[in-house]
N, C-alpha and C. Protein backbone atom coordinates (compact mmCIF):
# COMPACT_ATOMS: atom_id res chain seq x y z
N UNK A 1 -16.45 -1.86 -61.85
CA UNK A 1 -15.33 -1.03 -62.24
C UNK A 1 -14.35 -1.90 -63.04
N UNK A 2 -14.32 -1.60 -64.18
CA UNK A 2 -12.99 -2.38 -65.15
C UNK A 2 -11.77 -2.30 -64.37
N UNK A 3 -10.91 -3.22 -64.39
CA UNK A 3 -9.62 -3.41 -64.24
C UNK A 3 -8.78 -2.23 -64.49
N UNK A 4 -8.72 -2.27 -65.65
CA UNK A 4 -8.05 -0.76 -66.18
C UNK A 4 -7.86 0.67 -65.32
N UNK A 5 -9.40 0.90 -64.75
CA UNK A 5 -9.50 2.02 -64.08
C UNK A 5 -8.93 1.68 -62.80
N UNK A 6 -9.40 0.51 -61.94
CA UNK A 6 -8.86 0.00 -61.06
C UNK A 6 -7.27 -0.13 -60.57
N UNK A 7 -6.70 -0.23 -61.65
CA UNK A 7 -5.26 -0.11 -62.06
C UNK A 7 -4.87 1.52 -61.52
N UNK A 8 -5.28 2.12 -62.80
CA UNK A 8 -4.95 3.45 -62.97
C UNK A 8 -5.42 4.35 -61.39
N UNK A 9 -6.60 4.12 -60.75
CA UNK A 9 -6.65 4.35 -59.40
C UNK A 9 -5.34 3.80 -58.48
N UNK A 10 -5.07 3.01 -58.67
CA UNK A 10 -3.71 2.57 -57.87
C UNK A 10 -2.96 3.29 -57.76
N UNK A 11 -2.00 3.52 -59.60
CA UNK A 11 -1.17 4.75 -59.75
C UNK A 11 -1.50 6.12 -58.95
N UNK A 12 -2.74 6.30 -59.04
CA UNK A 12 -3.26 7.85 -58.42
C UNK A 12 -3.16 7.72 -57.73
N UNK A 13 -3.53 6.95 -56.08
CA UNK A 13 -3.34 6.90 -55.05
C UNK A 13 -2.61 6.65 -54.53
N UNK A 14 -1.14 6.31 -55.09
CA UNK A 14 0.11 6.07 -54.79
C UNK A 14 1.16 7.20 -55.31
N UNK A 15 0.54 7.55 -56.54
CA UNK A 15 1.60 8.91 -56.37
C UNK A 15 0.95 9.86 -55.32
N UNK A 16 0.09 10.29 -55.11
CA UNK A 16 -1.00 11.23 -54.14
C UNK A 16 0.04 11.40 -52.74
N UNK A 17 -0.22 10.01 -52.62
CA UNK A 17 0.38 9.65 -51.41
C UNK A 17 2.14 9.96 -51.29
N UNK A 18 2.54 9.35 -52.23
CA UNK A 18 3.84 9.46 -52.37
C UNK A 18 4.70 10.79 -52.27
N UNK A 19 3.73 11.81 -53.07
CA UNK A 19 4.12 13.10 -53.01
C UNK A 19 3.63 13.97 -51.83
N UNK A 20 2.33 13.85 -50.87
CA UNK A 20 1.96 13.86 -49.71
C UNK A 20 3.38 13.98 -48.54
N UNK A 21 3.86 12.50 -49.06
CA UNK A 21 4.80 12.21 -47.84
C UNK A 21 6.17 13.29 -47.97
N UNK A 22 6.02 14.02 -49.05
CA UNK A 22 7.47 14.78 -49.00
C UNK A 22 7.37 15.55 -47.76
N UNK A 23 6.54 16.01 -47.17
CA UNK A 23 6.30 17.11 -46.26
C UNK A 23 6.93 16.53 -44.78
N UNK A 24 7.43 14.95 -44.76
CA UNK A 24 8.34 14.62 -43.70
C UNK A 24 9.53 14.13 -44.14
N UNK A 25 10.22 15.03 -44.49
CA UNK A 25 11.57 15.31 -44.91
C UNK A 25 12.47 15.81 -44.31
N UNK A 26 13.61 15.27 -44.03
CA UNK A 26 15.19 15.85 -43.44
C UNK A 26 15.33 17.16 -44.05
N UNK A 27 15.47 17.87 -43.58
CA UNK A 27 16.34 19.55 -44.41
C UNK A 27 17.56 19.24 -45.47
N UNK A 28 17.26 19.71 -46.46
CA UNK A 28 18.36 19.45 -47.29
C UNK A 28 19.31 20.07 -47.03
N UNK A 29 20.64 19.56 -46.99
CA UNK A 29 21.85 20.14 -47.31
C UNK A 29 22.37 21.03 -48.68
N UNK A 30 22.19 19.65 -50.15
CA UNK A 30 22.51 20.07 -51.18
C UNK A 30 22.07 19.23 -52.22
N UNK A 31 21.69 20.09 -53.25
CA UNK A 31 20.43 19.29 -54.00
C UNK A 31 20.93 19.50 -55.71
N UNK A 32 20.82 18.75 -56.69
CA UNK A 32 21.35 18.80 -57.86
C UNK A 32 20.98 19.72 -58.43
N UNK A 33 21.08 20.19 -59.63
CA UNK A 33 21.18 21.63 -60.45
C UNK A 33 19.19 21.50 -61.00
N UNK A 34 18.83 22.74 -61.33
CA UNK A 34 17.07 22.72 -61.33
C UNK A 34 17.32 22.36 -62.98
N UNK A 35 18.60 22.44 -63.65
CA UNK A 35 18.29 21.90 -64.92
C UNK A 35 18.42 20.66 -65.18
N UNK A 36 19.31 19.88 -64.02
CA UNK A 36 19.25 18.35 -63.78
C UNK A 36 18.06 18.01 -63.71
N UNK A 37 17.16 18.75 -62.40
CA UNK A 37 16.04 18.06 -62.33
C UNK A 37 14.83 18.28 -62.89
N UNK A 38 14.78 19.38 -64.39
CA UNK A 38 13.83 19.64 -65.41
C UNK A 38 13.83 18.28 -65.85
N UNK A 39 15.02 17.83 -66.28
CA UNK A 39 15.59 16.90 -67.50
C UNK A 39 14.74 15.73 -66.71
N UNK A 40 15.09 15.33 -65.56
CA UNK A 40 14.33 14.26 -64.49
C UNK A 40 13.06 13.93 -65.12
N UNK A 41 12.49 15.62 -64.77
CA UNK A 41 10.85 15.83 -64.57
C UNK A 41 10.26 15.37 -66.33
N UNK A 42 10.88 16.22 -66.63
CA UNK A 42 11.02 15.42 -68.67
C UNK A 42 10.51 14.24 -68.78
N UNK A 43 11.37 13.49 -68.22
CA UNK A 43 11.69 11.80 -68.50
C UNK A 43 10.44 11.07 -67.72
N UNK A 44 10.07 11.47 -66.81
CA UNK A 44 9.18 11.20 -66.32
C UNK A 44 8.07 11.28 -67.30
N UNK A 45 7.58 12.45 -67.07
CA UNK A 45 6.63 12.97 -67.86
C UNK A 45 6.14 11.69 -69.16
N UNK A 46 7.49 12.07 -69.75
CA UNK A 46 6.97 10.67 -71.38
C UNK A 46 6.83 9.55 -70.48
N UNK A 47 7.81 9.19 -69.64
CA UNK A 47 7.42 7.77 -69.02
C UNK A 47 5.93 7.61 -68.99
N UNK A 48 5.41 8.46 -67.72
CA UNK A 48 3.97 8.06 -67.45
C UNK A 48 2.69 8.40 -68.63
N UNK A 49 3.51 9.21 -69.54
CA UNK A 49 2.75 9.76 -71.40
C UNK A 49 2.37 8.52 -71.83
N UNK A 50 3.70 7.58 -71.85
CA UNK A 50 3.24 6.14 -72.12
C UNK A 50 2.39 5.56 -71.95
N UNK A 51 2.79 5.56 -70.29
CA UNK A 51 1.82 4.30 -69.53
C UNK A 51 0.16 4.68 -69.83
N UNK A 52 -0.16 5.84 -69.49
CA UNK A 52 -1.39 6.24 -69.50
C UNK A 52 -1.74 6.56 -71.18
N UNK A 53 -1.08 6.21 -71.64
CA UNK A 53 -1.49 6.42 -73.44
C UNK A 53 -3.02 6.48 -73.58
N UNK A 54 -4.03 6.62 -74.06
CA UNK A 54 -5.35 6.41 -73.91
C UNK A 54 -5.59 4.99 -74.89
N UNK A 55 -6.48 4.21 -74.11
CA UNK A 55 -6.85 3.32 -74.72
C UNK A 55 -7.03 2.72 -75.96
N UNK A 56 -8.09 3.83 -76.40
CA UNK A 56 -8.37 4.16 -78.03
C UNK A 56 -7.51 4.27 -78.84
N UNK A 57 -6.00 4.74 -78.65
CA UNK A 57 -5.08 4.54 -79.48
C UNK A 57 -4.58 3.62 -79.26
N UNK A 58 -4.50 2.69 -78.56
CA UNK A 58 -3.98 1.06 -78.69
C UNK A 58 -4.67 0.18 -78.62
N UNK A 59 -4.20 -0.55 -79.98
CA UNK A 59 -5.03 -1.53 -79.76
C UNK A 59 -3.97 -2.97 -79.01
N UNK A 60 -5.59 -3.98 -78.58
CA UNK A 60 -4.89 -4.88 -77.49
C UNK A 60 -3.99 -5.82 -78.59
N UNK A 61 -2.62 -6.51 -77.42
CA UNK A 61 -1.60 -7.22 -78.62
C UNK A 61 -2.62 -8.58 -77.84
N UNK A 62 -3.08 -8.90 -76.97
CA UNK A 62 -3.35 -10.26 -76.70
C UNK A 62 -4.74 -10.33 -75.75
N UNK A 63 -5.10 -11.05 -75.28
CA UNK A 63 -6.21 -11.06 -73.86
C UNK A 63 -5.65 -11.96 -73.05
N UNK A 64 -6.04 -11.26 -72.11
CA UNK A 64 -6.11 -11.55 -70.74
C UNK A 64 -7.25 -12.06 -69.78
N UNK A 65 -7.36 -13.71 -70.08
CA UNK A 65 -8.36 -13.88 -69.24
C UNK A 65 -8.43 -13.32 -67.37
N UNK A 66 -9.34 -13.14 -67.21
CA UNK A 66 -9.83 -12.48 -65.80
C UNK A 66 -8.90 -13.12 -64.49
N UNK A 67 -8.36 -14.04 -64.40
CA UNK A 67 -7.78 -14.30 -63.50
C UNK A 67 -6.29 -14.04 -63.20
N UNK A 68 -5.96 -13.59 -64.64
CA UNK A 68 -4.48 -13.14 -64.69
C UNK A 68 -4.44 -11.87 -65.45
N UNK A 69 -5.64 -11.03 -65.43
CA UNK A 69 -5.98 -9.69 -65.23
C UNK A 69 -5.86 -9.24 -63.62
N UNK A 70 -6.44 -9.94 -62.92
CA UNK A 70 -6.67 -9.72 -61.51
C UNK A 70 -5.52 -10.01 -60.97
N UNK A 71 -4.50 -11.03 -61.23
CA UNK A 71 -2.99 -11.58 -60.95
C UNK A 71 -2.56 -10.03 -61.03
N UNK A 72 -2.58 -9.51 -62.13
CA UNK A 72 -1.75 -8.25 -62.81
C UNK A 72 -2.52 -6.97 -61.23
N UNK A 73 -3.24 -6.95 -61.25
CA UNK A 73 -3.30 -5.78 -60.69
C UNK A 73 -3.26 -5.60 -59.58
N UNK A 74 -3.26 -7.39 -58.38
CA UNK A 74 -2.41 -7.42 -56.91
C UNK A 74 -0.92 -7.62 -57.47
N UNK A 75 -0.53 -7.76 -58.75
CA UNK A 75 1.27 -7.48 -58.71
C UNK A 75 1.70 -5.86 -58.36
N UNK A 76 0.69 -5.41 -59.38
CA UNK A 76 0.81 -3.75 -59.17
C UNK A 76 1.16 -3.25 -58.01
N UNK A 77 -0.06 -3.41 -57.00
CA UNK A 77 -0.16 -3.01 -55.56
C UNK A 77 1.06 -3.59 -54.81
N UNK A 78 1.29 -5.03 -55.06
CA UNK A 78 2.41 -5.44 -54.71
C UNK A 78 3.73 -4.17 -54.94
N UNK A 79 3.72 -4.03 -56.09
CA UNK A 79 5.32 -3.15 -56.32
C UNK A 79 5.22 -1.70 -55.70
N UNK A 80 3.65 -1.18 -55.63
CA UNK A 80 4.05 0.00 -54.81
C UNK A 80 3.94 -0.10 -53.65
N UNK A 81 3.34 -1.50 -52.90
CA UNK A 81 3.37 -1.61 -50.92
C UNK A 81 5.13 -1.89 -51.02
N UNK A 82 5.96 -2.43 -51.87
CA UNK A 82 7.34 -2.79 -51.94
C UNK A 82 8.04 -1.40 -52.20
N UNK A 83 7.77 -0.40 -52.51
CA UNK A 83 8.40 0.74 -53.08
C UNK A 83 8.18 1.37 -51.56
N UNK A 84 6.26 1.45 -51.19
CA UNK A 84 6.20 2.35 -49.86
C UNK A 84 7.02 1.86 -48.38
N UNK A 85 7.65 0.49 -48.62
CA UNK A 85 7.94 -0.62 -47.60
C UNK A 85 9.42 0.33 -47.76
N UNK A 86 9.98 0.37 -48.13
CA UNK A 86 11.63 1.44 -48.27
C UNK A 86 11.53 2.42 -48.79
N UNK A 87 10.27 3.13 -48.76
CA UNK A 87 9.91 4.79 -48.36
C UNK A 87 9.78 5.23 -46.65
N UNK A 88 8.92 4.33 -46.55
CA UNK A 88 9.40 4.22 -45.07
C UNK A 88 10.04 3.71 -44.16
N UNK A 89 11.05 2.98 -44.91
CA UNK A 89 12.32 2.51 -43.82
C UNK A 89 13.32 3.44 -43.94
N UNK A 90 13.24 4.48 -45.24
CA UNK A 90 14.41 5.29 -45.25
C UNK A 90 13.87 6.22 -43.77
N UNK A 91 12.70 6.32 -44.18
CA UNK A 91 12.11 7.62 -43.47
C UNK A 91 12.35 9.33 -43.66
N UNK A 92 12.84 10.10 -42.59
CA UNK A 92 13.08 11.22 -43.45
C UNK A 92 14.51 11.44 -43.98
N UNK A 93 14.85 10.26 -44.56
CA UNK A 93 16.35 10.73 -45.91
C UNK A 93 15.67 10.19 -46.96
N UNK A 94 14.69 10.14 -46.98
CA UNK A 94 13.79 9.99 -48.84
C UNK A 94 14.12 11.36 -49.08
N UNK A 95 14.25 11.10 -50.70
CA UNK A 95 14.21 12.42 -51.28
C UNK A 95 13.87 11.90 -52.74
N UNK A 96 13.15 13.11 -53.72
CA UNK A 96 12.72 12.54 -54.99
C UNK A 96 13.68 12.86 -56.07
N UNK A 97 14.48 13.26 -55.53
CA UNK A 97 15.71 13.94 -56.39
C UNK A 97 17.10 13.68 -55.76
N UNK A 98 18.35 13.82 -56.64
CA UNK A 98 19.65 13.43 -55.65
C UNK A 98 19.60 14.42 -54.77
N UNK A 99 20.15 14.38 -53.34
CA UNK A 99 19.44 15.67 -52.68
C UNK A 99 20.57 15.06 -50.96
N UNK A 100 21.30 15.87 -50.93
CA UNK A 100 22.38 15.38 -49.29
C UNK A 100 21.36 16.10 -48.69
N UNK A 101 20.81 15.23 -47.35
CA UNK A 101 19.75 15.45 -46.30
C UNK A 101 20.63 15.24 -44.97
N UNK A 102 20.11 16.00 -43.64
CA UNK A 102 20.98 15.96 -42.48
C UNK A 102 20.88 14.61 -42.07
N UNK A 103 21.73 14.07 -41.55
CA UNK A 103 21.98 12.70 -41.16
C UNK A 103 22.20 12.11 -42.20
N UNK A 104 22.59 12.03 -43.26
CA UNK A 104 22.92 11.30 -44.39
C UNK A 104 23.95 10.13 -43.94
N UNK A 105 23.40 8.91 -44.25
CA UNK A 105 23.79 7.69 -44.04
C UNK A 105 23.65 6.60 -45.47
N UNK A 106 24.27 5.50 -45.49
CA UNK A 106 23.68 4.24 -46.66
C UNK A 106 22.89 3.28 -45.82
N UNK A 107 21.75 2.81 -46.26
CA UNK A 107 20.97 2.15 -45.78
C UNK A 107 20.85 1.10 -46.16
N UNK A 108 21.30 -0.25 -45.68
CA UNK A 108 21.39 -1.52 -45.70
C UNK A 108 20.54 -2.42 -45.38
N UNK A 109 19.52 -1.96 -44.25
CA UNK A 109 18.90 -2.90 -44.00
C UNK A 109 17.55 -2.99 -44.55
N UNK A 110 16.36 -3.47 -44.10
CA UNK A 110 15.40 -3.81 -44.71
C UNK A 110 14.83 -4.20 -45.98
N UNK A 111 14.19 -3.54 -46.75
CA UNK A 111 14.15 -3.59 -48.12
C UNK A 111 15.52 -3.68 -49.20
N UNK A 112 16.33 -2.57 -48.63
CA UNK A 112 17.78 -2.39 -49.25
C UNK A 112 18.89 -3.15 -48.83
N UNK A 113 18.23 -4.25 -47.88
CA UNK A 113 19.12 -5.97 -47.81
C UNK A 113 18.78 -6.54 -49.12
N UNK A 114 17.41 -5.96 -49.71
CA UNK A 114 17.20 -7.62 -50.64
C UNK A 114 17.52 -7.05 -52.01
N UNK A 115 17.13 -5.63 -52.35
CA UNK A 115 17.13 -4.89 -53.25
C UNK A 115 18.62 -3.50 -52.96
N UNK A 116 19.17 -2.80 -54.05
CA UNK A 116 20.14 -2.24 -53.52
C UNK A 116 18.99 -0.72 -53.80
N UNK A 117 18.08 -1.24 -55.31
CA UNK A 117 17.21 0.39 -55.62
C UNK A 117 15.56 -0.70 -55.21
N UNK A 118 15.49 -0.67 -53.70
CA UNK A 118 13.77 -0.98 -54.04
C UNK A 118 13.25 -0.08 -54.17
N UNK A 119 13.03 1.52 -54.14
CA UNK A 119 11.95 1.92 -54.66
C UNK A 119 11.82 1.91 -56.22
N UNK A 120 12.88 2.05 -56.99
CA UNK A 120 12.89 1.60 -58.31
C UNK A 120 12.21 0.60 -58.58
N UNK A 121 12.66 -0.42 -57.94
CA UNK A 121 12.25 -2.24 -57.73
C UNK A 121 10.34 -1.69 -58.09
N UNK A 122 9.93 -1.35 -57.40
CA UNK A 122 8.48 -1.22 -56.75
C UNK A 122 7.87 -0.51 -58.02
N UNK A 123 8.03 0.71 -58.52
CA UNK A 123 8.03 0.99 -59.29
C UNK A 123 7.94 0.40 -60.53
N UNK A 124 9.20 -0.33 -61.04
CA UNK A 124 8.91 -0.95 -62.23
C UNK A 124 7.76 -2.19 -62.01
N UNK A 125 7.54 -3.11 -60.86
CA UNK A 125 7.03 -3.86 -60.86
C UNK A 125 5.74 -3.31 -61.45
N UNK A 126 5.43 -1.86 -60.56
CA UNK A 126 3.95 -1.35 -60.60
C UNK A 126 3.70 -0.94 -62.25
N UNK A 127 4.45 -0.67 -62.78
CA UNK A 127 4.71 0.00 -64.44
C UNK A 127 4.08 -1.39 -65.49
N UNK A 128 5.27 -2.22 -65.18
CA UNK A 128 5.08 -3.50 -65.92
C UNK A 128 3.89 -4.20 -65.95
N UNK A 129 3.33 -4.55 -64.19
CA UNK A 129 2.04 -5.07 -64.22
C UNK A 129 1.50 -4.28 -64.51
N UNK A 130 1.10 -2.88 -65.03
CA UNK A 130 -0.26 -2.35 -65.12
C UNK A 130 0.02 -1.97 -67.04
N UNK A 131 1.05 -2.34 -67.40
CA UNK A 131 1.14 -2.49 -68.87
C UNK A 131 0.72 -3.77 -69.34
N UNK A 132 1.02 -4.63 -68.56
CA UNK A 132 0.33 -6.02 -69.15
C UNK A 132 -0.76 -5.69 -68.83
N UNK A 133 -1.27 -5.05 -67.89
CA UNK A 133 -2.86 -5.65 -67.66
C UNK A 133 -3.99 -4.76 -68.92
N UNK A 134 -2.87 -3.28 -69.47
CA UNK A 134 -3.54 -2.59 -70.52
C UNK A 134 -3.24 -3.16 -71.89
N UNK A 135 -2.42 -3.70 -71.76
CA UNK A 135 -2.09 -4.57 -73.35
C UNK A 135 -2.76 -5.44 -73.91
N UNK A 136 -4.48 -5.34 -73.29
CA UNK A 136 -4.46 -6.42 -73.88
C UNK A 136 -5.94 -6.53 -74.68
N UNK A 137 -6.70 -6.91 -75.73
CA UNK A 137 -7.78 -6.54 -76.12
C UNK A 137 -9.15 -6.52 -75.65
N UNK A 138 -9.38 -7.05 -74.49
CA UNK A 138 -10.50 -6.86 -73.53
C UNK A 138 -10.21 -7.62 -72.53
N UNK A 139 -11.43 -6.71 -71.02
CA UNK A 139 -10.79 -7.54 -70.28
C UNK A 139 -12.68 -7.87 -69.56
């Protein structure tokens, strides 16, 4: 299995999951406007338009020998076990949108001692490594 796909399985099985977990959620109180969160869903959208660009239209800027192909794609996993690591310390006050949930508190400890946005944190890590690991002309 190429790297690439290997990668891109990551993403899948981490959003899968990610969106899975909404179903243990606090009851919302009050949640931002549905045209706030079109605009969200938007931005997203091109985001991951990017990432997943198809191959064939890019060509590689450099190579990546195999060992820092493979570096790249335990960073990946790294940023989303770091994203799922303060998905589940929030527990149920995650929300994927701004969204007041019952018990609403600020959460300081764990992940959000070291980081103030780790699931962001996790995220970009996972974005970045799996753009280097597609950037590049064979692997």
């Amino acid at each position: 299995m190429s790297l690439y796909i290997a990668g891109a399985f990551l993403w899948g099985a981490f959003l899968a999951s990610w969106y899975a977990a909404m179903l243990w959620t606090a009851k919302a109180l009050a949640r931002t406007s549905q045209a706030s969160r079109l605009g969200d869903y938007l931005f997203y959208f091109v985001g991951f338009g990017l990432l997943f660009t198809p191959r064939a239209r890019v060509s590689g800027l450099w190579s990546n020998p195999q060992t820092i192909a493979m570096g790249l794609l335990v960073l990946e996993a790294v940023g989303f076990a770091f994203a799922w690591w303060a998905r589940i310390h929030l527990g149920r006050l995650w929300s994927g949108m701004i969204t007041l949930r019952e018990g609403h508190r600020v959460i300081e400890s764990g992940p959000y001692g070291l980081v103030r946005h780790p699931i962001y944190t996790g995220y970009l890590i996972g974005a970045w490594a799996f753009a280097f690991l597609v950037a590049h002309r064979r692997l």
